[in-house]
Protein backbone atom coordinates (compact mmCIF):
# COMPACT_ATOMS: atom_id res chain seq x y z
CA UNK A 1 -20.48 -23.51 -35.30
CA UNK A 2 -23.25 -22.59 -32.57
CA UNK A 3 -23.37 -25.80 -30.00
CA UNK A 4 -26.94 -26.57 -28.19
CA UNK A 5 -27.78 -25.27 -25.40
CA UNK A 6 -24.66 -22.95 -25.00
CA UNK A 7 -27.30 -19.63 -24.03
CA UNK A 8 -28.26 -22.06 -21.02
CA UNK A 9 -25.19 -21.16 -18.87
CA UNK A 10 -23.55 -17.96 -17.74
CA UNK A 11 -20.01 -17.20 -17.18
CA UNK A 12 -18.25 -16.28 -14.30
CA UNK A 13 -14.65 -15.28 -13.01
CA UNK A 14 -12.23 -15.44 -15.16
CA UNK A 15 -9.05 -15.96 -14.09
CA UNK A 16 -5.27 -16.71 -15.97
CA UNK A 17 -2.68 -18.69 -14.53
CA UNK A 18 1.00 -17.40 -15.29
CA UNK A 19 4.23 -19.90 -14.74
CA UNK A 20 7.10 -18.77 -13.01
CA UNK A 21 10.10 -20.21 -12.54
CA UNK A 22 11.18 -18.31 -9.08
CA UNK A 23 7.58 -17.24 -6.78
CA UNK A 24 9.44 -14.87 -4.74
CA UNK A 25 10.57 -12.68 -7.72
CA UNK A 26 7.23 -13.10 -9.26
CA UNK A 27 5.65 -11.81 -6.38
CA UNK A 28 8.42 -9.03 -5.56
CA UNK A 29 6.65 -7.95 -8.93
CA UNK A 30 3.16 -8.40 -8.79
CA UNK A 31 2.49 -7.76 -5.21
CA UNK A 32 5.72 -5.08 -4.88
CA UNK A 33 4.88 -2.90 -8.46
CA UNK A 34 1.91 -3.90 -9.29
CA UNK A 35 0.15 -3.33 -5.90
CA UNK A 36 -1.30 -7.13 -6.20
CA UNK A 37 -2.35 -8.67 -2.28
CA UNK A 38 -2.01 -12.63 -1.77
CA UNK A 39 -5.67 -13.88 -1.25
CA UNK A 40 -4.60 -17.34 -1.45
CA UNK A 41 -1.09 -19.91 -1.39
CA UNK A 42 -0.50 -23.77 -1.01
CA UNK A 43 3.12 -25.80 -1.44
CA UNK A 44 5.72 -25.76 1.31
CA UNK A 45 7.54 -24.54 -0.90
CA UNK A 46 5.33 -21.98 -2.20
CA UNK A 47 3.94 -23.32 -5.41
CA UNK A 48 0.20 -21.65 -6.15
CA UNK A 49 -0.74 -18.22 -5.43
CA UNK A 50 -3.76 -16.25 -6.15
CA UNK A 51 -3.73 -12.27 -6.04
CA UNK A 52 -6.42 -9.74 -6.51
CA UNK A 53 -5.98 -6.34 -7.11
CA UNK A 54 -9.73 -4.60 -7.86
CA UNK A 55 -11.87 -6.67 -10.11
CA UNK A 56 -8.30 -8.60 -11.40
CA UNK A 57 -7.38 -12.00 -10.04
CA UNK A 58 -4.77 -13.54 -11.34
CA UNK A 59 -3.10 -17.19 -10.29
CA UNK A 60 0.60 -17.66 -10.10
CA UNK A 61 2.05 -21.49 -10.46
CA UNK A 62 5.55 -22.47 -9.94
CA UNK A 63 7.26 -24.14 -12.94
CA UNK A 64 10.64 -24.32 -12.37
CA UNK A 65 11.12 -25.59 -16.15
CA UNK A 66 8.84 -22.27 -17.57
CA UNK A 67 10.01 -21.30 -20.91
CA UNK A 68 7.88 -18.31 -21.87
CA UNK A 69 6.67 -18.16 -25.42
CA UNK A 70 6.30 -15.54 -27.87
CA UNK A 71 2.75 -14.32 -28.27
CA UNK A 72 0.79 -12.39 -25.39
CA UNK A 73 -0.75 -14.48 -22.63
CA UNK A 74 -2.74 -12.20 -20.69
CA UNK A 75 -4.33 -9.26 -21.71
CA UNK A 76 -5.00 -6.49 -19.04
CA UNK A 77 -7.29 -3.52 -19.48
CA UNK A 78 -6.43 -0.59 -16.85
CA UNK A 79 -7.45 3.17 -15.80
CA UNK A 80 -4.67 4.32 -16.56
CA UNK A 81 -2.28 2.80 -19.27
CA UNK A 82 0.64 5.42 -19.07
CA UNK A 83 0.85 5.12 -15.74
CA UNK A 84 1.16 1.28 -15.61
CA UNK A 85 4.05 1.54 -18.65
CA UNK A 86 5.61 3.30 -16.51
CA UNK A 87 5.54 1.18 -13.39
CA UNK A 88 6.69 -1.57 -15.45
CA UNK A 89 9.60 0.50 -17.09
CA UNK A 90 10.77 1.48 -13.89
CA UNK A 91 10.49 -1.65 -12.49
CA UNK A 92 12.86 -3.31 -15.31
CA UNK A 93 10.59 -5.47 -17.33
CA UNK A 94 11.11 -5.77 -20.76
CA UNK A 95 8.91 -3.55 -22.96
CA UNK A 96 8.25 -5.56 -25.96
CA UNK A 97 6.16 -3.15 -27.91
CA UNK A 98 6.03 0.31 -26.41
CA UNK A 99 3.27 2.64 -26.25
CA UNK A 100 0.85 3.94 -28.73
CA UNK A 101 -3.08 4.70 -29.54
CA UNK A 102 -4.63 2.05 -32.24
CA UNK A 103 -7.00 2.12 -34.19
CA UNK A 104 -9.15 0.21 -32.82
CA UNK A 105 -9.65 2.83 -30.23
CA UNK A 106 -7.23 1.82 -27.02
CA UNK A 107 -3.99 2.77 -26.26
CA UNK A 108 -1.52 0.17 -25.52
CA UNK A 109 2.08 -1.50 -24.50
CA UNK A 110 3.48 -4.99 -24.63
CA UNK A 111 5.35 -6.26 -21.50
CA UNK A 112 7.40 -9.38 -20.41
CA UNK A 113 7.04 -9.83 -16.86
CA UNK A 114 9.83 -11.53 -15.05
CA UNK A 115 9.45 -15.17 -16.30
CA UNK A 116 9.15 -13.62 -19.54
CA UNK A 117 5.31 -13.90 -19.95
CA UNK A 118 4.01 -11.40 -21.87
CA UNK A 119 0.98 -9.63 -21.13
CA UNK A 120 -0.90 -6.93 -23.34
CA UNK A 121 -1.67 -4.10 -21.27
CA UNK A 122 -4.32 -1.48 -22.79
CA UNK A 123 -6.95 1.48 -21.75
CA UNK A 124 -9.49 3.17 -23.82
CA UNK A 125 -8.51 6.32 -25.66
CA UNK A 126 -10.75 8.95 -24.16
CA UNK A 127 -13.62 9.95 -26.57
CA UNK A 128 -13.27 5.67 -28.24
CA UNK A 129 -14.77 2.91 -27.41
């Protein structure tokens, strides 16, 4: 179904909020591993936090009642895909699918950060598109 008007606009950031149920462990994570940097908080305590890392931004919010769900939530595309599966491996998240080339041209892993989100991480396989 095409809606009027919709070429009228244009799109900007994009940005996915993840809960957590403890900020400081999400942010050992994000920040610590992932080489994330705090651009923004508010709460006292700490309950909203936005982090950058290159083009990424990504917004944390505390929910102390988070129950993660099973389907991705966040899909990340990265340089370097083997190198991020490993990060998280050695950084004791859960691999929920492990890593492999598709089909559809990218190579990819399945993750569960530490609130249990999980988040589809992926690069092109050189040569595919």
């Amino acid at each position: 179904m095409t809606l009027p008007h919709t070429s009228s606009f244009h799109f900007g950031r994009l940005a996915p909020t993840l809960p957590v149920r403890d900020m400081a462990v999400a942010l050992a994570f994000y920040e610590g591993a992932l080489g994330f940097r705090r651009v923004f908080e508010n709460g006292e305590p700490l309950g909203f936090v936005i982090l950058r890392r290159d083009e990424a931004e990504l917004h944390l919010s505390l929910q102390r009642d988070h129950r993660p769900v099973p389907f991705n939530v966040m899909h990340m595309i990265v340089g370097d895909v083997d190198a991020m599966h490993e990060t998280c491996r050695r950084s004791g998240m859960r691999i929920v699918k492990g890593l492999r080339d598709h089909e559809y041209g990218l190579r990819a892993f399945v993750f569960a950060d530490p609130d249990g989100n999980r988040i589809d991480v992926a690069a092109p396989i050189s040569g595919r598109t």
